[in-house]
N, C-alpha and C. Protein backbone atom coordinates (compact mmCIF):
# COMPACT_ATOMS: atom_id res chain seq x y z
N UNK A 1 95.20 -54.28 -12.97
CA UNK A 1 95.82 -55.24 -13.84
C UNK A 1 96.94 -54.51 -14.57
N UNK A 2 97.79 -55.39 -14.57
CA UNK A 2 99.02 -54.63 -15.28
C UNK A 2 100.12 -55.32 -16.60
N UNK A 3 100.33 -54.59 -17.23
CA UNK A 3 101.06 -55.45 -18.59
C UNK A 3 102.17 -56.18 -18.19
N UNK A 4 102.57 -57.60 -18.34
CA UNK A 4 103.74 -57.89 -17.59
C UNK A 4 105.57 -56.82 -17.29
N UNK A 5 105.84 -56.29 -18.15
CA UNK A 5 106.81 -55.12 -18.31
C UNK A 5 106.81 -54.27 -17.79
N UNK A 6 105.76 -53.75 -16.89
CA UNK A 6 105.14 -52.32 -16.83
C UNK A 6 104.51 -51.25 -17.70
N UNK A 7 104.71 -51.25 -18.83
CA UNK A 7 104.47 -50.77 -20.21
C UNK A 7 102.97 -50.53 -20.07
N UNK A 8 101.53 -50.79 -20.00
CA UNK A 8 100.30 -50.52 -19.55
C UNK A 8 99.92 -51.31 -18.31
N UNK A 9 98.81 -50.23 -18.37
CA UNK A 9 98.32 -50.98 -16.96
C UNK A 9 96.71 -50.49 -17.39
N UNK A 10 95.44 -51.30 -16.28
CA UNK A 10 94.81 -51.46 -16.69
C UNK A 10 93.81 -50.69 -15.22
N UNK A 11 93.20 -49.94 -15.24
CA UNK A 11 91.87 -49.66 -13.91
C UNK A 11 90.73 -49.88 -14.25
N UNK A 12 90.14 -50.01 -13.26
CA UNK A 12 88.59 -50.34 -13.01
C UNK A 12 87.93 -50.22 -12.03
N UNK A 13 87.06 -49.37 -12.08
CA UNK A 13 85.92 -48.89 -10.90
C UNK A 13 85.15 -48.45 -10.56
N UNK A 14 84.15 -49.28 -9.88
CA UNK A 14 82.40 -49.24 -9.50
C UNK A 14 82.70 -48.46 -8.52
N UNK A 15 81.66 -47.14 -8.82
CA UNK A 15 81.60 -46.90 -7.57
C UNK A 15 79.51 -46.75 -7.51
N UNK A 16 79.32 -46.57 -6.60
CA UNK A 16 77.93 -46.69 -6.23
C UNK A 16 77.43 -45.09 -5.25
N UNK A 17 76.40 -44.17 -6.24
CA UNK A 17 76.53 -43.07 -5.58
C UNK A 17 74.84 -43.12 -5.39
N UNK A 18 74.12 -42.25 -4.81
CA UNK A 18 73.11 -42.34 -4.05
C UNK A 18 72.30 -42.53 -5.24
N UNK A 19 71.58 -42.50 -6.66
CA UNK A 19 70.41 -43.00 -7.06
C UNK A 19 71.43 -43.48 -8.24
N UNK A 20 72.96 -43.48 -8.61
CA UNK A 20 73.46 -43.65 -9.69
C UNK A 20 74.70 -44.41 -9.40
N UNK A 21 75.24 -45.27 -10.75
CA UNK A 21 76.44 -46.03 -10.39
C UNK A 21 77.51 -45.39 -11.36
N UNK A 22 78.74 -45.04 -10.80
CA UNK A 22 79.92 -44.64 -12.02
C UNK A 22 80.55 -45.60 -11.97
N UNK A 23 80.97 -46.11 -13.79
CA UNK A 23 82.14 -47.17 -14.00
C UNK A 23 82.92 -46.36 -14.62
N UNK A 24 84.50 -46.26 -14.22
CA UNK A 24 85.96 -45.89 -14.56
C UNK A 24 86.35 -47.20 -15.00
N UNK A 25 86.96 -47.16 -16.44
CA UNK A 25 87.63 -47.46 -16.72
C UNK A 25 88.93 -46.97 -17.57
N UNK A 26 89.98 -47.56 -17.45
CA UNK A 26 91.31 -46.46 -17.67
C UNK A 26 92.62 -47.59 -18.36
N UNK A 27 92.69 -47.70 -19.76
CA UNK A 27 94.03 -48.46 -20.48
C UNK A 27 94.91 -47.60 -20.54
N UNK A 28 96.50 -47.11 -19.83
CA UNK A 28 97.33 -46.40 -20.12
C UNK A 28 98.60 -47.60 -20.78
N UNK A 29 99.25 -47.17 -21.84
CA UNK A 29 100.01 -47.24 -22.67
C UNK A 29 101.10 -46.66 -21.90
N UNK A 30 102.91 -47.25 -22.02
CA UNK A 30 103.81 -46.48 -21.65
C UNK A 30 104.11 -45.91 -22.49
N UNK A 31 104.20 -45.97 -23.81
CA UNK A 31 104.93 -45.63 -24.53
C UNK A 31 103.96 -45.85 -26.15
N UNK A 32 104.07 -44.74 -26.89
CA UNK A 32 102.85 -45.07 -27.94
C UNK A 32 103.04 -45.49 -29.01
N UNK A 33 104.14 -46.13 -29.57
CA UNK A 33 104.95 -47.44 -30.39
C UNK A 33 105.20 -48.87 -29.84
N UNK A 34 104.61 -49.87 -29.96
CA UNK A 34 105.13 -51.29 -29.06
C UNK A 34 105.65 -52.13 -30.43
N UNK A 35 107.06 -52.78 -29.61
CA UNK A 35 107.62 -53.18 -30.27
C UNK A 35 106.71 -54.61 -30.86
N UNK A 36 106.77 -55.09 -32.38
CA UNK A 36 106.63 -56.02 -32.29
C UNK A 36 106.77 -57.53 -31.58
N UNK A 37 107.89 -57.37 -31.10
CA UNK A 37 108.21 -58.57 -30.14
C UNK A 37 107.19 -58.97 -29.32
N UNK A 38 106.75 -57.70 -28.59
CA UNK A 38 105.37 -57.83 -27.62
C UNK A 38 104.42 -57.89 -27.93
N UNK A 39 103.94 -57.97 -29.37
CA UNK A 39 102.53 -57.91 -29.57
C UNK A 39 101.42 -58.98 -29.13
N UNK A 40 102.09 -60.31 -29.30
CA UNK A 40 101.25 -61.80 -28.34
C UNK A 40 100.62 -61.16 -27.11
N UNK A 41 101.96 -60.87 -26.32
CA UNK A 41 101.73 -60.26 -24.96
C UNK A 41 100.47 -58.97 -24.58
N UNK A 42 100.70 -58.19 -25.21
CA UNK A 42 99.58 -56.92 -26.12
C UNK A 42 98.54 -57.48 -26.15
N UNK A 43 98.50 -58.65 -26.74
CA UNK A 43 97.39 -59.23 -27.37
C UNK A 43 96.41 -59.80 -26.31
N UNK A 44 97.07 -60.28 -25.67
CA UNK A 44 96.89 -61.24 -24.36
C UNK A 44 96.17 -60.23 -23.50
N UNK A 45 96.81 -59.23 -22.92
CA UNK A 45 96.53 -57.96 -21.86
C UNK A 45 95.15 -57.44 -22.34
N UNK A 46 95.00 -57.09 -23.56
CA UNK A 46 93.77 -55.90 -23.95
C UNK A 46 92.58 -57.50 -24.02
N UNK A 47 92.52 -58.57 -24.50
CA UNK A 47 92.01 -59.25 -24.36
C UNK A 47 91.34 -59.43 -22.68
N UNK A 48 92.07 -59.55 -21.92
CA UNK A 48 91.86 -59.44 -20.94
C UNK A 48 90.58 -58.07 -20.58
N UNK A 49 91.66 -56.53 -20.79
CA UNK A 49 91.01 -56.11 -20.49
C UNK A 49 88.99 -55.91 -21.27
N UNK A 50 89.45 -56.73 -22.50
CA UNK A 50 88.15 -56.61 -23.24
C UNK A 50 86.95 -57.38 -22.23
N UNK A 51 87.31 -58.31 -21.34
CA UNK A 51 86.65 -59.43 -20.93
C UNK A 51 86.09 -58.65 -19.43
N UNK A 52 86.69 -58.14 -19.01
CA UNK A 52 86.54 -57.20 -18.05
C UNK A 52 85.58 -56.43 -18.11
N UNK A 53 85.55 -55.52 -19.72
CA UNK A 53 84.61 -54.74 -19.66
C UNK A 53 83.31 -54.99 -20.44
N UNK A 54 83.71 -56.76 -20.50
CA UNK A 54 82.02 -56.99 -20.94
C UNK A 54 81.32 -57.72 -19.81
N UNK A 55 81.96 -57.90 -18.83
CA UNK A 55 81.29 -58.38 -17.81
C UNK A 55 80.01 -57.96 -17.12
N UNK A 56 79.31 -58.37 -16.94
CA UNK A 56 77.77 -57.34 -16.30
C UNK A 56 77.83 -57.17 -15.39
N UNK A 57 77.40 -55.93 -15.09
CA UNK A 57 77.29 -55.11 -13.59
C UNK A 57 76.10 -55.60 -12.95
N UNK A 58 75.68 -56.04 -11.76
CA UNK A 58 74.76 -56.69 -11.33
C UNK A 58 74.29 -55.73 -9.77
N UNK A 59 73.28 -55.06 -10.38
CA UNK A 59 72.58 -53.90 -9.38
C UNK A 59 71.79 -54.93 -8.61
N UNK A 60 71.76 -54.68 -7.17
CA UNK A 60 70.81 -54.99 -6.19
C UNK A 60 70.28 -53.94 -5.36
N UNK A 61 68.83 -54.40 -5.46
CA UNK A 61 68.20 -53.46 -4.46
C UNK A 61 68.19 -53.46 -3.09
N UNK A 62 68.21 -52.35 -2.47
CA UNK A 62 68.33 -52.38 -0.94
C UNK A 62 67.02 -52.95 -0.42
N UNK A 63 67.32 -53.54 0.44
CA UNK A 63 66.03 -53.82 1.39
C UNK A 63 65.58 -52.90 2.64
N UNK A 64 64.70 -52.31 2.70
CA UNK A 64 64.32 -51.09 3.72
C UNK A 64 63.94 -51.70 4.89
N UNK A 65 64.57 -51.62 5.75
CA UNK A 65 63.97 -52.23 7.28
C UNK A 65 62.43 -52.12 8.22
């Protein structure tokens, strides 16, 4: 996901390792002053990403043959 401007961008990622799961997540900033003008926009993006990272991770078990 990315800030409309380029200015941040947003990662995310499950990965699934043999008895454990890693979540990455990653907000980079272009620049570490934002102009007021953009702040709606700002507002809008981290919102986003807030929603993202309350979402639940939903583990399933394997079925053994």
């Amino acid at each position: 996901m990315a800030f409309p401007s380029g200015d941040a961008t947003f990662t995310y990622q499950i990965t699934a390792l043999d008895n454990s799961v890693k979540i990455s997540a990653n907000v980079v900033l272009k620049y570490p002053i934002v102009s007021p003008l953009i702040y709606p926009e700002l507002k809008y993006f981290m919102e986003l990403v807030t929603g993202k990272l309350k979402e639940p991770v939903i583990l399933k078990q394997k079925s053994n043959p």
